[in-house]
Every structure is written in structure tokens, then in C-alpha cells.
C-alpha atoms as a PDB file:
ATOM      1  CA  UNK A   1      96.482  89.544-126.475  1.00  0.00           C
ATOM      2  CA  UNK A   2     100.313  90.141-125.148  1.00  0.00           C
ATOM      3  CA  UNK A   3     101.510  93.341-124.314  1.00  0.00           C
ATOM      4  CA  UNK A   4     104.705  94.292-125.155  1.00  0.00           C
ATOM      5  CA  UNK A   5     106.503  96.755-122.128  1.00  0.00           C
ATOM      6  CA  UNK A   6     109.137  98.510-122.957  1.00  0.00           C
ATOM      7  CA  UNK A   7     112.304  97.744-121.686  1.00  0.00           C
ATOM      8  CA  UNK A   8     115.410 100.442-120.652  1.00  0.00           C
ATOM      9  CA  UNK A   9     116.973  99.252-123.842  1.00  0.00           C
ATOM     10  CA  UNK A  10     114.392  99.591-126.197  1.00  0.00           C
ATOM     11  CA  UNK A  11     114.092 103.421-125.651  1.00  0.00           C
ATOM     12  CA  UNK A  12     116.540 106.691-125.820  1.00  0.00           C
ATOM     13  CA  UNK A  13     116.589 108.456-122.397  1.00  0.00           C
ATOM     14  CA  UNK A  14     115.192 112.264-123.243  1.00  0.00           C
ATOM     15  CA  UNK A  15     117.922 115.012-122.692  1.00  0.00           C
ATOM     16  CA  UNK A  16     116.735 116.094-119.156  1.00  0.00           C
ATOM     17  CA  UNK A  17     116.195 112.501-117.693  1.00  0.00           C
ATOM     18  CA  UNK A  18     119.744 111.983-118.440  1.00  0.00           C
ATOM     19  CA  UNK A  19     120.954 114.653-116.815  1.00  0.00           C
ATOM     20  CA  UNK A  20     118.715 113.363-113.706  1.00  0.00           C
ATOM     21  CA  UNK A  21     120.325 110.062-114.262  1.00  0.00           C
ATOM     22  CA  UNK A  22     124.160 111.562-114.252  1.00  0.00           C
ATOM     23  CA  UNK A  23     122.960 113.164-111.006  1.00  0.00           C
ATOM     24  CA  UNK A  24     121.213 110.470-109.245  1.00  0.00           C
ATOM     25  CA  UNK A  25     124.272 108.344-109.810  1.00  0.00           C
ATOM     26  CA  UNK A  26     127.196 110.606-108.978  1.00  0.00           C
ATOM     27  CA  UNK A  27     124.868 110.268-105.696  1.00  0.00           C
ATOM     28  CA  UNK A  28     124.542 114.595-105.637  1.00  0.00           C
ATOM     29  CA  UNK A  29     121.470 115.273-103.614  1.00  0.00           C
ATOM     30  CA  UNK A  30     121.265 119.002-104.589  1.00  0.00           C
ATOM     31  CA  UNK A  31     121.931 118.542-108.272  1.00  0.00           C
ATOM     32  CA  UNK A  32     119.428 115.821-108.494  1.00  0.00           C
ATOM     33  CA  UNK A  33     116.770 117.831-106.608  1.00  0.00           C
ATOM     34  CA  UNK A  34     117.905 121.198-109.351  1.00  0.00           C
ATOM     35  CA  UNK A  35     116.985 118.887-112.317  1.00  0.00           C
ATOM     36  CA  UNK A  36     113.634 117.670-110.843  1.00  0.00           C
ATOM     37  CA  UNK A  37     112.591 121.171-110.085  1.00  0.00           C
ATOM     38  CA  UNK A  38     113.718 122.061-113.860  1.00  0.00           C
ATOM     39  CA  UNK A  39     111.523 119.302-114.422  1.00  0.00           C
ATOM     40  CA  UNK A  40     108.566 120.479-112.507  1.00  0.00           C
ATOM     41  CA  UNK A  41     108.798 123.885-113.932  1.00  0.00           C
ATOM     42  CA  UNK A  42     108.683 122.450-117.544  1.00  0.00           C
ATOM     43  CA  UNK A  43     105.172 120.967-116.774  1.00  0.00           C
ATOM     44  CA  UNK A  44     106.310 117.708-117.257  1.00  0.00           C
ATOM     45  CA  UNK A  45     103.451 114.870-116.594  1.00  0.00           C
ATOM     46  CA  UNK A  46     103.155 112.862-112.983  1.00  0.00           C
ATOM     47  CA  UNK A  47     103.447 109.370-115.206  1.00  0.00           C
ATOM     48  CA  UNK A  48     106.574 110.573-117.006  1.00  0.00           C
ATOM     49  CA  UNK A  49     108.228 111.881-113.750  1.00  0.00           C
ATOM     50  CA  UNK A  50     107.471 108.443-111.886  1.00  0.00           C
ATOM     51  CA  UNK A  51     108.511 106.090-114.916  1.00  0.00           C
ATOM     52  CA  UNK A  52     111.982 107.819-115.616  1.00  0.00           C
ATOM     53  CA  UNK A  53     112.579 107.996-112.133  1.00  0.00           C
ATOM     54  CA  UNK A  54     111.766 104.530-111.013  1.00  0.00           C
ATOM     55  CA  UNK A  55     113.828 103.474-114.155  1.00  0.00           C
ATOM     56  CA  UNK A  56     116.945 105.587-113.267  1.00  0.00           C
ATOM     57  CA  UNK A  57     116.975 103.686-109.892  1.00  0.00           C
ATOM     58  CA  UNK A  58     115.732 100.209-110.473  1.00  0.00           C
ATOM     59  CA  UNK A  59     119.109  98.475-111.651  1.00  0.00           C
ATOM     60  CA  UNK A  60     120.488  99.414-108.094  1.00  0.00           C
ATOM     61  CA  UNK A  61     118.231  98.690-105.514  1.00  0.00           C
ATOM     62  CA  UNK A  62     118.508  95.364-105.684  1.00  0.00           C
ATOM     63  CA  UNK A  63     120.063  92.984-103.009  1.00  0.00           C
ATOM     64  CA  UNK A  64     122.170  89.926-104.174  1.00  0.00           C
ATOM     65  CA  UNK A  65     120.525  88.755-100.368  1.00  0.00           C
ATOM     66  CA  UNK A  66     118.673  90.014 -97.609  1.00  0.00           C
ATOM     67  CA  UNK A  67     121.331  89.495 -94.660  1.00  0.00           C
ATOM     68  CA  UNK A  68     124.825  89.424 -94.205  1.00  0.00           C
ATOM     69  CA  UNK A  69     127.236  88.452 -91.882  1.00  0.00           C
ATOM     70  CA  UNK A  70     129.348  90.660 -90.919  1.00  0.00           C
ATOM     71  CA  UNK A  71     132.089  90.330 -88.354  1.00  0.00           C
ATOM     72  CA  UNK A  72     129.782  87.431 -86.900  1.00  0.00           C
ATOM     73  CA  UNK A  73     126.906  90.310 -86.690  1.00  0.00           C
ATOM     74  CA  UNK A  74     124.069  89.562 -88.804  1.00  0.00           C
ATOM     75  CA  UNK A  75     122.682  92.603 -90.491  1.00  0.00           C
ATOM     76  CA  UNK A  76     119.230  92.641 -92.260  1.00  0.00           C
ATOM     77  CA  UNK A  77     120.101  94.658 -95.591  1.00  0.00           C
ATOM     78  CA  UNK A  78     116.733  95.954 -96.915  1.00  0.00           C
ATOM     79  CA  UNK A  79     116.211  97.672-100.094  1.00  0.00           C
ATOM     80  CA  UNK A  80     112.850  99.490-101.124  1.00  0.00           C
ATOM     81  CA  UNK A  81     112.899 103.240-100.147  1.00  0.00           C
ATOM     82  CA  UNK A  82     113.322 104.732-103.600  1.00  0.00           C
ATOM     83  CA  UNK A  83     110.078 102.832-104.570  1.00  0.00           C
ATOM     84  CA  UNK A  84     108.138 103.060-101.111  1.00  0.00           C
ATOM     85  CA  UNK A  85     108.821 106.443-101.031  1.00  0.00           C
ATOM     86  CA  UNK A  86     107.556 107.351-104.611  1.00  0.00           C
ATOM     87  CA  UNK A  87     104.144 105.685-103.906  1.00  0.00           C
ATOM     88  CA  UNK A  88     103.849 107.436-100.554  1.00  0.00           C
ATOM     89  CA  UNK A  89     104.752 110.667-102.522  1.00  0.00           C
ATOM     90  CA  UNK A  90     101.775 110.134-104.733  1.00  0.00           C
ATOM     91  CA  UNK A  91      99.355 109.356-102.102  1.00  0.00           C
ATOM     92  CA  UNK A  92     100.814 112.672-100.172  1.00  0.00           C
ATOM     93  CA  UNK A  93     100.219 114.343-103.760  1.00  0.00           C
ATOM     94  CA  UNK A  94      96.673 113.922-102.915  1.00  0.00           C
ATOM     95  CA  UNK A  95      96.063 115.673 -99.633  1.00  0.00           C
ATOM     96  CA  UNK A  96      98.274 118.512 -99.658  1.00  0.00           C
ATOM     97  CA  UNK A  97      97.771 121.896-101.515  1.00  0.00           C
ATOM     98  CA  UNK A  98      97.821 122.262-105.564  1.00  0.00           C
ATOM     99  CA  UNK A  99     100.938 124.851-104.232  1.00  0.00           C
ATOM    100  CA  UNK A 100     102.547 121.752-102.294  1.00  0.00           C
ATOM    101  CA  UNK A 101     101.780 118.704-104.609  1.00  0.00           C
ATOM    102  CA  UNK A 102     105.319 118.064-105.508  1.00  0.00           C
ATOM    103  CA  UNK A 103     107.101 118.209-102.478  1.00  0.00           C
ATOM    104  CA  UNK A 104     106.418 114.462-101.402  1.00  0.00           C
ATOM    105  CA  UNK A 105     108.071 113.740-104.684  1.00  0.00           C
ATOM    106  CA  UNK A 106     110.719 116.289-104.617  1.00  0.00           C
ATOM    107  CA  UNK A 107     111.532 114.472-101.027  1.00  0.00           C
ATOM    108  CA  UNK A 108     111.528 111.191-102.837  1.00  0.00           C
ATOM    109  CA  UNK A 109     113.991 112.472-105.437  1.00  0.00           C
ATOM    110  CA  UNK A 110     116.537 114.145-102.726  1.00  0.00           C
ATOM    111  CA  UNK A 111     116.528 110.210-101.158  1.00  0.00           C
ATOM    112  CA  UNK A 112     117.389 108.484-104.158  1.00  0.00           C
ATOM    113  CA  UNK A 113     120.952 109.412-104.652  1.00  0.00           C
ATOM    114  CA  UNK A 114     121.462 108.197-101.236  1.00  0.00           C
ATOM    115  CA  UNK A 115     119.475 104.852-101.379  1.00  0.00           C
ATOM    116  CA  UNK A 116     121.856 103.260-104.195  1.00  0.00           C
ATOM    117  CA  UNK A 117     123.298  99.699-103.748  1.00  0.00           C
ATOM    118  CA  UNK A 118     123.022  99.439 -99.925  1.00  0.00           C
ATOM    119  CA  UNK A 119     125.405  96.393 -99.998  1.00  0.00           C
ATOM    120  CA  UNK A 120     128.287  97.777-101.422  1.00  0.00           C
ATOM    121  CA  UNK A 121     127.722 100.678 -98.712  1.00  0.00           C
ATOM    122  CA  UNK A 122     127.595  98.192 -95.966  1.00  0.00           C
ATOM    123  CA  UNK A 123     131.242  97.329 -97.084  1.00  0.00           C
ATOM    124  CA  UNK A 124     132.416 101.070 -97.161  1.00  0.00           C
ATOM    125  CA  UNK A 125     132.333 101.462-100.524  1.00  0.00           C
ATOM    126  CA  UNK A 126     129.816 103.927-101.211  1.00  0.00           C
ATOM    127  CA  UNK A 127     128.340 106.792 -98.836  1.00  0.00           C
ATOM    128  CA  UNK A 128     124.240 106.415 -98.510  1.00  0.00           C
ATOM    129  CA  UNK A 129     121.585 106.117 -96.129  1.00  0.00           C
ATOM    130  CA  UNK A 130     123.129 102.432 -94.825  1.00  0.00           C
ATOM    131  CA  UNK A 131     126.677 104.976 -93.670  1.00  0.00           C
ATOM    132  CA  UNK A 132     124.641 106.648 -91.762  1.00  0.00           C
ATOM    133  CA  UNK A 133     122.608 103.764 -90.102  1.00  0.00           C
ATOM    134  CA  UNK A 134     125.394 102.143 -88.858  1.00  0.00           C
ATOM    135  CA  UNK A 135     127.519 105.189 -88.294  1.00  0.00           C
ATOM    136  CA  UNK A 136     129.877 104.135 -91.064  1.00  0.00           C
ATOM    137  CA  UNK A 137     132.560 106.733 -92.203  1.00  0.00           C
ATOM    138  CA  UNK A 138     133.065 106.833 -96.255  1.00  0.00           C
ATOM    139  CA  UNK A 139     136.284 108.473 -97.485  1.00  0.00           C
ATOM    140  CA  UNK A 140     136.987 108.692-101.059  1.00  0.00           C
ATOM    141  CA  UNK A 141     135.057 108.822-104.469  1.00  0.00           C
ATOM    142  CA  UNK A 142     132.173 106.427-104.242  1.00  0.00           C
ATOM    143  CA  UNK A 143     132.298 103.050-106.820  1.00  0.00           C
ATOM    144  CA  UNK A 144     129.471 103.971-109.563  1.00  0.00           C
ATOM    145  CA  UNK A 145     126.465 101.887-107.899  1.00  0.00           C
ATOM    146  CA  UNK A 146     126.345  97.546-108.887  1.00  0.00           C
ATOM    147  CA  UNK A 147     123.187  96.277-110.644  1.00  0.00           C
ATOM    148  CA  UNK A 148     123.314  92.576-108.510  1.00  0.00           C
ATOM    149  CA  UNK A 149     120.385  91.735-110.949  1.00  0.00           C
ATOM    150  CA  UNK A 150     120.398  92.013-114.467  1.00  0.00           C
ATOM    151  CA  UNK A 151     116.638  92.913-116.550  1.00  0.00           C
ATOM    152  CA  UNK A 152     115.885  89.899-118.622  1.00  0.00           C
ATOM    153  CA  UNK A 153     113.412  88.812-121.257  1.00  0.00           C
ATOM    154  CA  UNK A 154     109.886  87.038-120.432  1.00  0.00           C
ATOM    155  CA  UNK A 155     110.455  83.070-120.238  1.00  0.00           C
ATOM    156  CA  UNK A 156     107.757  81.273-122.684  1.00  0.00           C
ATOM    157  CA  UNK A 157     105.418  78.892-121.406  1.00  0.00           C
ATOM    158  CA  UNK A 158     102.292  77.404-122.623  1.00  0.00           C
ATOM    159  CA  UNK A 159     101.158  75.902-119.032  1.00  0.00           C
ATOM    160  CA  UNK A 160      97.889  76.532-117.699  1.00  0.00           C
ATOM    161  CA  UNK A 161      97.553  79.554-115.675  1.00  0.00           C
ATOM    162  CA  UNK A 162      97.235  78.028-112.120  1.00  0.00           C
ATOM    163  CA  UNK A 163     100.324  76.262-113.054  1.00  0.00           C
ATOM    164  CA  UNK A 164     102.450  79.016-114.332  1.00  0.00           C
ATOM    165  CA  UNK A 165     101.529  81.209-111.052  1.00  0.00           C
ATOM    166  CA  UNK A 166     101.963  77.839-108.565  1.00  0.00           C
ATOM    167  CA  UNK A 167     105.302  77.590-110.604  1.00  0.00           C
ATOM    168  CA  UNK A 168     106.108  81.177-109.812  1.00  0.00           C
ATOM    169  CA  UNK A 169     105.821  80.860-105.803  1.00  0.00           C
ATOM    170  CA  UNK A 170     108.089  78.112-105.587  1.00  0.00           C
ATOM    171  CA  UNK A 171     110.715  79.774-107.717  1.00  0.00           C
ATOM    172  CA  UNK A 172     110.246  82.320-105.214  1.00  0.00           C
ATOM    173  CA  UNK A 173     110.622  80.311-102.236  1.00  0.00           C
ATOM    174  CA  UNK A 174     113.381  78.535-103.807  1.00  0.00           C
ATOM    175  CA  UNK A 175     115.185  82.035-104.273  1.00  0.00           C
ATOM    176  CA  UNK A 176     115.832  81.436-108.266  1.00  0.00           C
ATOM    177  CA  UNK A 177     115.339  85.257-108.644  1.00  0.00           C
ATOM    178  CA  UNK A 178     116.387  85.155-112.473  1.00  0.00           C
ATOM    179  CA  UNK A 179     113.655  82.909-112.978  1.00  0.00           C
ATOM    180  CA  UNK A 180     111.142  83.716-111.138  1.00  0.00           C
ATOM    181  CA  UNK A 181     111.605  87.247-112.597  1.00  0.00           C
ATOM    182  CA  UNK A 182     111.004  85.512-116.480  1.00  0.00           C
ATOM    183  CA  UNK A 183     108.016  83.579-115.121  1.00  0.00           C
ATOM    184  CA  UNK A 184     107.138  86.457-113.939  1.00  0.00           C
ATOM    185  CA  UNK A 185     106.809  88.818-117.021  1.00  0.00           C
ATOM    186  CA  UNK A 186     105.255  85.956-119.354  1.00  0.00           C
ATOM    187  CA  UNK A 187     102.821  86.173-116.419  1.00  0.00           C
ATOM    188  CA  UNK A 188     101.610  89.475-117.335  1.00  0.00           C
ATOM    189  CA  UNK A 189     101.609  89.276-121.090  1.00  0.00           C
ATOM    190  CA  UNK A 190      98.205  88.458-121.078  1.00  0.00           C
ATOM    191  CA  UNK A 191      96.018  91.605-119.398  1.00  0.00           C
ATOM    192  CA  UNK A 192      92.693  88.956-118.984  1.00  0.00           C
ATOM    193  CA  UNK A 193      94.697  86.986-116.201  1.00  0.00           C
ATOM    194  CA  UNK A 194      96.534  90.124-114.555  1.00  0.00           C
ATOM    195  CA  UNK A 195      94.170  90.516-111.501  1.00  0.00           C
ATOM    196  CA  UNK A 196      95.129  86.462-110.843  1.00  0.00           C
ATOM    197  CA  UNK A 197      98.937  87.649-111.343  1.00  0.00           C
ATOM    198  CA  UNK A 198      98.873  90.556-109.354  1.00  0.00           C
ATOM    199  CA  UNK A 199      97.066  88.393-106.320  1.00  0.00           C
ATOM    200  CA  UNK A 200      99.359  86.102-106.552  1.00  0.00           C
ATOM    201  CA  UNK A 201     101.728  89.029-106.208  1.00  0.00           C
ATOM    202  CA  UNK A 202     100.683  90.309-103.399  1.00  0.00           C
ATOM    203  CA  UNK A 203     100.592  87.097-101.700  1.00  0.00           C
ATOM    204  CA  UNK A 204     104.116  86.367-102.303  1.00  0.00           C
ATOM    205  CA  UNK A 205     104.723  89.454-100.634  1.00  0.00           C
ATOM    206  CA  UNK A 206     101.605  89.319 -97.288  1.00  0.00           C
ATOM    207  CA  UNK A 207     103.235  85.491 -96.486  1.00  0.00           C
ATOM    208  CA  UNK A 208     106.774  86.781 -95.710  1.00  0.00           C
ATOM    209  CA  UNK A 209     106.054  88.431 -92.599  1.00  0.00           C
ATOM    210  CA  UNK A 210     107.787  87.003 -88.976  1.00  0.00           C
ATOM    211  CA  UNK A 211     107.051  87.584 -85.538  1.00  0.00           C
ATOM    212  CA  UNK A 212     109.748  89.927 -83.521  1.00  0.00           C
ATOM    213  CA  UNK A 213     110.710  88.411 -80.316  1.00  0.00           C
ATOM    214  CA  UNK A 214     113.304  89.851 -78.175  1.00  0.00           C
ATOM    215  CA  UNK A 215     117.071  90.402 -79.288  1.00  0.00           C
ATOM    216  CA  UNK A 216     116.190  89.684 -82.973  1.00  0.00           C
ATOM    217  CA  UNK A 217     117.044  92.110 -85.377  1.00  0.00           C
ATOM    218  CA  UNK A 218     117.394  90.190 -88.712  1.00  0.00           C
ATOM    219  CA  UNK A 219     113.585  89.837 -89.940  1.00  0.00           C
ATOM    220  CA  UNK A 220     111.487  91.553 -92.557  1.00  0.00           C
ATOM    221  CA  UNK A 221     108.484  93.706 -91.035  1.00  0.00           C
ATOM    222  CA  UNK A 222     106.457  93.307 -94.121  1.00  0.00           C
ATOM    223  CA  UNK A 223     108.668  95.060 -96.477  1.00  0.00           C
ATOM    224  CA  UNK A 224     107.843  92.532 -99.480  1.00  0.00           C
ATOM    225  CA  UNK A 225     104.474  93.022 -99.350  1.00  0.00           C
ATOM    226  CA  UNK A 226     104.726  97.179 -99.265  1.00  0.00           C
ATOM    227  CA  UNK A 227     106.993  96.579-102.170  1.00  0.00           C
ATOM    228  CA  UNK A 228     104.920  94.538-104.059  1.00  0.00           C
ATOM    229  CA  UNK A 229     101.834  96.803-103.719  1.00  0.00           C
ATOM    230  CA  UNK A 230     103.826  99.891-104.403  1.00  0.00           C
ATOM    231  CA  UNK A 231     105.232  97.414-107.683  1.00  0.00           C
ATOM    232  CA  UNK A 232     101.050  97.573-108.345  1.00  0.00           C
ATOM    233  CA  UNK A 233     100.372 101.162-107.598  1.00  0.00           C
ATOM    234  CA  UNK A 234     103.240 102.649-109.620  1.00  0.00           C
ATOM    235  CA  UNK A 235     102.327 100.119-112.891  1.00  0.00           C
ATOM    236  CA  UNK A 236      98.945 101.605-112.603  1.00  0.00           C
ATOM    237  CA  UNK A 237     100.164 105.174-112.518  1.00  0.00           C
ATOM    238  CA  UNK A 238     102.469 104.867-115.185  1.00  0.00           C
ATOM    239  CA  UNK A 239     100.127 102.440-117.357  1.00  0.00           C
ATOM    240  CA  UNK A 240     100.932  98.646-118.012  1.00  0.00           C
ATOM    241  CA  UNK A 241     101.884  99.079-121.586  1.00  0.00           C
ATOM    242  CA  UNK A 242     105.192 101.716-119.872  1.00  0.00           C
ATOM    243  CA  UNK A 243     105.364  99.589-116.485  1.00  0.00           C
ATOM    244  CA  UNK A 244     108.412  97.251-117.706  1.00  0.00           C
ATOM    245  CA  UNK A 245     110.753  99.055-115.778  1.00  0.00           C
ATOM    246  CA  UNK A 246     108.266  99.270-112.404  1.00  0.00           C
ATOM    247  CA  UNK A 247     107.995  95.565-112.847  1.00  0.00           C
ATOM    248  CA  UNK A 248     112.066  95.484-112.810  1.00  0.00           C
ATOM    249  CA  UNK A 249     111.987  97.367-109.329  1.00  0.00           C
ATOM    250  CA  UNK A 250     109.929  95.884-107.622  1.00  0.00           C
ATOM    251  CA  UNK A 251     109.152  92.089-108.475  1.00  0.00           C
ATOM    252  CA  UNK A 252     112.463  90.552-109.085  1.00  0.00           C
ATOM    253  CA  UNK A 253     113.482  91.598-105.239  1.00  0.00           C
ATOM    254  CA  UNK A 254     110.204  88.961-104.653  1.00  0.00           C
ATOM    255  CA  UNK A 255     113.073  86.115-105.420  1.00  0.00           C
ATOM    256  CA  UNK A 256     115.794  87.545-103.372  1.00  0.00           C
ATOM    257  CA  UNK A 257     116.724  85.750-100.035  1.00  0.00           C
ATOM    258  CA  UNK A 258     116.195  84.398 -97.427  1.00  0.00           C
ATOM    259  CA  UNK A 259     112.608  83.585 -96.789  1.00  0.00           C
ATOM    260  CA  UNK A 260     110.888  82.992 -93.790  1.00  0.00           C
ATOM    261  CA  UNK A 261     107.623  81.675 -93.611  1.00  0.00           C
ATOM    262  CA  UNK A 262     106.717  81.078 -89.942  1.00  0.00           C
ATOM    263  CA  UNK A 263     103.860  83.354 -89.395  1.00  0.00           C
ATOM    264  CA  UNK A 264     101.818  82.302 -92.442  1.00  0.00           C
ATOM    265  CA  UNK A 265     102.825  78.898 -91.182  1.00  0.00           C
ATOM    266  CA  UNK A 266     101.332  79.252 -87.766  1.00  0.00           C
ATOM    267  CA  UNK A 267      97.997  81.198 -89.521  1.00  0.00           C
ATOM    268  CA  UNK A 268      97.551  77.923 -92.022  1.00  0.00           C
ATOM    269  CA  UNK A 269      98.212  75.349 -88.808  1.00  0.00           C
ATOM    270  CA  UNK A 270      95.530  77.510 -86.732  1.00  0.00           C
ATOM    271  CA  UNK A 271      93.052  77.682 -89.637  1.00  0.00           C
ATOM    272  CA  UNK A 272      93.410  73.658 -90.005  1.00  0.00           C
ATOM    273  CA  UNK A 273      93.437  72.867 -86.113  1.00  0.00           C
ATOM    274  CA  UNK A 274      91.401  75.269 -84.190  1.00  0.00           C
ATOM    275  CA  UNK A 275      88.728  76.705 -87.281  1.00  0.00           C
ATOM    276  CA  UNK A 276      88.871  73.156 -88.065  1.00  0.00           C
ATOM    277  CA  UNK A 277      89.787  74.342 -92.395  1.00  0.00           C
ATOM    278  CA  UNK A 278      86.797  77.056 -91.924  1.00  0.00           C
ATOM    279  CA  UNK A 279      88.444  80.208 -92.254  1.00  0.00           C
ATOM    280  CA  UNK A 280      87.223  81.463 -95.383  1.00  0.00           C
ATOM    281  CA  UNK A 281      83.292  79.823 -94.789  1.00  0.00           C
ATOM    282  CA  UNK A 282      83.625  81.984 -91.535  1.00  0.00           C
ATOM    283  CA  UNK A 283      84.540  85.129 -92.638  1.00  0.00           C
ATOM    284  CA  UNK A 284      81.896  84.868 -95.269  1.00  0.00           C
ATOM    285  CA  UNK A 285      79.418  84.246 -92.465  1.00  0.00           C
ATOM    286  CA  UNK A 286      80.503  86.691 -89.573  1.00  0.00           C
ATOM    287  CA  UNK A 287      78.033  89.531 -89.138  1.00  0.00           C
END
């Protein structure tokens, strides 16, 4: 059976979430934060408050590439606070006080206004978290925030499933984020393969990990995998039938460049040389 999530489009933003949207985008910290609290006060659900949120920020957190060149200085230009942050916030939800449970979140919503389009704010044109990284001055009214990636329909396919997810991965390593993005979603039309999906997920994610050697600065620490299990936490929160918009945040950033592959590399060449192909048997046998 498919199941239909609803898209941005599809829906009319309630009164209040727009007024969090206006603030979130006019990048104003303090009236964000005044809405949320409005928000809090009103009883609204946790679900609601992370589904509206992640959809007021997804269009803009994406990265039309991982590194730039700036002046000859490479700069890694990573993306995923806003969504990071509003998992962590829900796992903090969990071990503070009933009088506290908000805060992580209320932290999460004071960051967002401030974690919009990090590449135009590495060229000046918008103030954020990246300003104050690099110890960038911003003068002026800030350009309303760029979505680099557009939300787009599911692409058919009848393959087999193996196929359709092997298909995936090499879109992704191929950095054809558009469609790896509509692979992606006719993926997860069918709920009886999404545990093979989501692995496959998660993979894409645990393989892009280097090694840091001295002097390098331009690398990923892991950041795609956080970001796709935080994509996987935050569906599950908001339900997969609502999760359209999670999906939007977090996968299609999956496809974005460049890849590196090196330490999976080196794991696969040890497996095959030194456990002689017996990883998996081995693990299944240590005691």
C-alpha cells in the first residue's frame, strides 16, 4: 500500500506557524523564541511543534555543495544544526524536569533564525551562525534566505527493491541530488520495505566518514550519518503519513557534494585482506 505524505504545498500553514515562519525568516531570534513560547502556552502537541518547525526551515538548509573555495581557502560549509538540534532537544525532553521539558526545544528554536542558508552567509550576504565562525561582519538588511534545492515529486519505478535502493547509492555517490531525492521518496511509498530503505539510509550516511590528519580542515566528521538518523528519529516522532517535509530536510542533503569514501574503503580492503571476507561470520561468532 503507498502512502501519500503531505507536501508544504498541499496544506495551509495555521495562523500561529506563520507568524513563526515570518519570524524565523526575518532571522529575529527573540520574536521567534515569543511565538514558540505562545505556542507552548497554547498546549500545542510535541509532533505538531517538530513538523511545522522542521518544515519552516527545511527549504534553507540546504547546500548547493559541501566546500568552497574561497580566496584559495577551502572552507567545509556544513548544514544540519536546525535538524540535529531538534532531535537532541527531544532526547533532552526526556531527562530533564516536566517544569524544563521545553527548553532543549526552545534552544533549538532561538538557533534557527541564525542557521539559514549558510552559503549565502559565507559570501556576506546574510548574518548567521557561519558570520560569527569566521568572524565575518554583516552590514545591511539580510537577502530573504535561498532554497538551493527545490521539493519534488516521487520518481516511479517498477524495479525490484534491491535495485531501486542499489540505484539510490550511486545517485548518491554520483551527487544527482534531484534524483536521488525522487528515488528516494518512491522508496518509501511502500511501509513493508521501509526498514530496508531506512538501512540503506543510514548507510549512505555511516560510509561518508574520513580520517583527520594534520592541517586538514575540509572533511565531514560524520555529519551525514547524524543527519540521516535524526531524518529517522524526527519521521518517527511526527508519524510517516506527516514526515514529507522531515524527509525534505534531511535526505536530499544525502546527494549533496563532495563525497569521500576512504575510510569505508580502507574497512572493506581490511575485511577482504586481513579477515580474509569474514567480518560478518566473526562478529556472529565472537563471545
Amino acid at each position: 500500500m503507498a502512502v501519500t505524505m503531505t507536501a508544504p504545498a498541499q496544506r495551509e500553514r495555521d495562523g500561529a506557524y506563520a507568524r513563526l515562519e515570518e519570524r524565523i525568516l526575518a532571522r529575529d531570534q527573540v520574536g521567534a523564541s515569543q511565538v514558540f513560547y505562545d505556542l507552548i502556552k497554547a498546549g500545542r502537541p510535541v509532533d505538531e511543534l517538530v513538523r511545522e518547525t522542521v518544515a519552516i526551515h527545511a527549504p534553507y538548509t540546504h547546500m548547493p555543495f559541501h566546500q568552497r573555495l574561497d580566496s584559495g581557502d577551502v572552507r567545509f560549509v556544513n548544514n544540519d544544526h536546525c535538524l540535529l538540534s531538534m532531535r537532541a532537544a527531544l532526547q533532552l525532553k526526556k531527562l530533564v524536569a516536566d517544569e524544563h521539558a521545553f527548553l532543549p526545544m526552545a534552544q533549538t528554536i532561538w538557533y534557527i533564525p541564525t542557521g539559514l542558508d549558510p552559503w549565502n552567509q559565507l559570501l556576506g550576504h546574510a548574518p548567521g551562525h557561519y558570520n560569527r565562525v569566521y568572524n565575518m561582519e554583516f552590514t545591511g538588511a539580510p537577502m530573504r534566505p535561498v532554497a538551493h534545492w527545490a521539493d519534488r515529486p516521487a520518481t516511479p519505478s517498477s524495479a525490484p527493491l534491491q535495485e531501486r535502493l542499489d540505484n539510490w547509492l550511486t545517485l548518491i555517490m554520483r551527487c544527482q541530488v534531484e534524483e536521488a531525492y525522487g528515488a528516494f521518496l518512491q522508496l518509501m511509498e511502500n511501509p513493508s520495505e521501509r526498514e530496508q530503505v531506512l538501512a540503506q539510509l543510514m548507510f549512505a550516511g555511516l560510509i561518508d566518514v574520513q580520517d583527520r590528519t594534520v592541517f586538514r580542515l575540509s572533511f565531514t566528521t560524520g555529519h551525514r550519518s547524524y543527519r540521516a538518523r535524526a531524518t529517522i528519529e524526527l519521521a518517527e516522532t511526527v508519524g510517516w503519513e506527516n514526515a514529507h517535509d522531515v524527509l525534505y530536510a534531511g535526505v536530499m542533503d544525502l546527494g549533496v557534494g563532495p563525497h569521500w569514501y576512504s575510510m569505508y574503503e580502507m574497512a572493506c580492503t581490511y575485511s577482504r585482506v586481513v579477515l580474509q571476507g569474514q567480518d560478518v561470520e566473526m562478529r556472529h561468532k565472537n563471545k
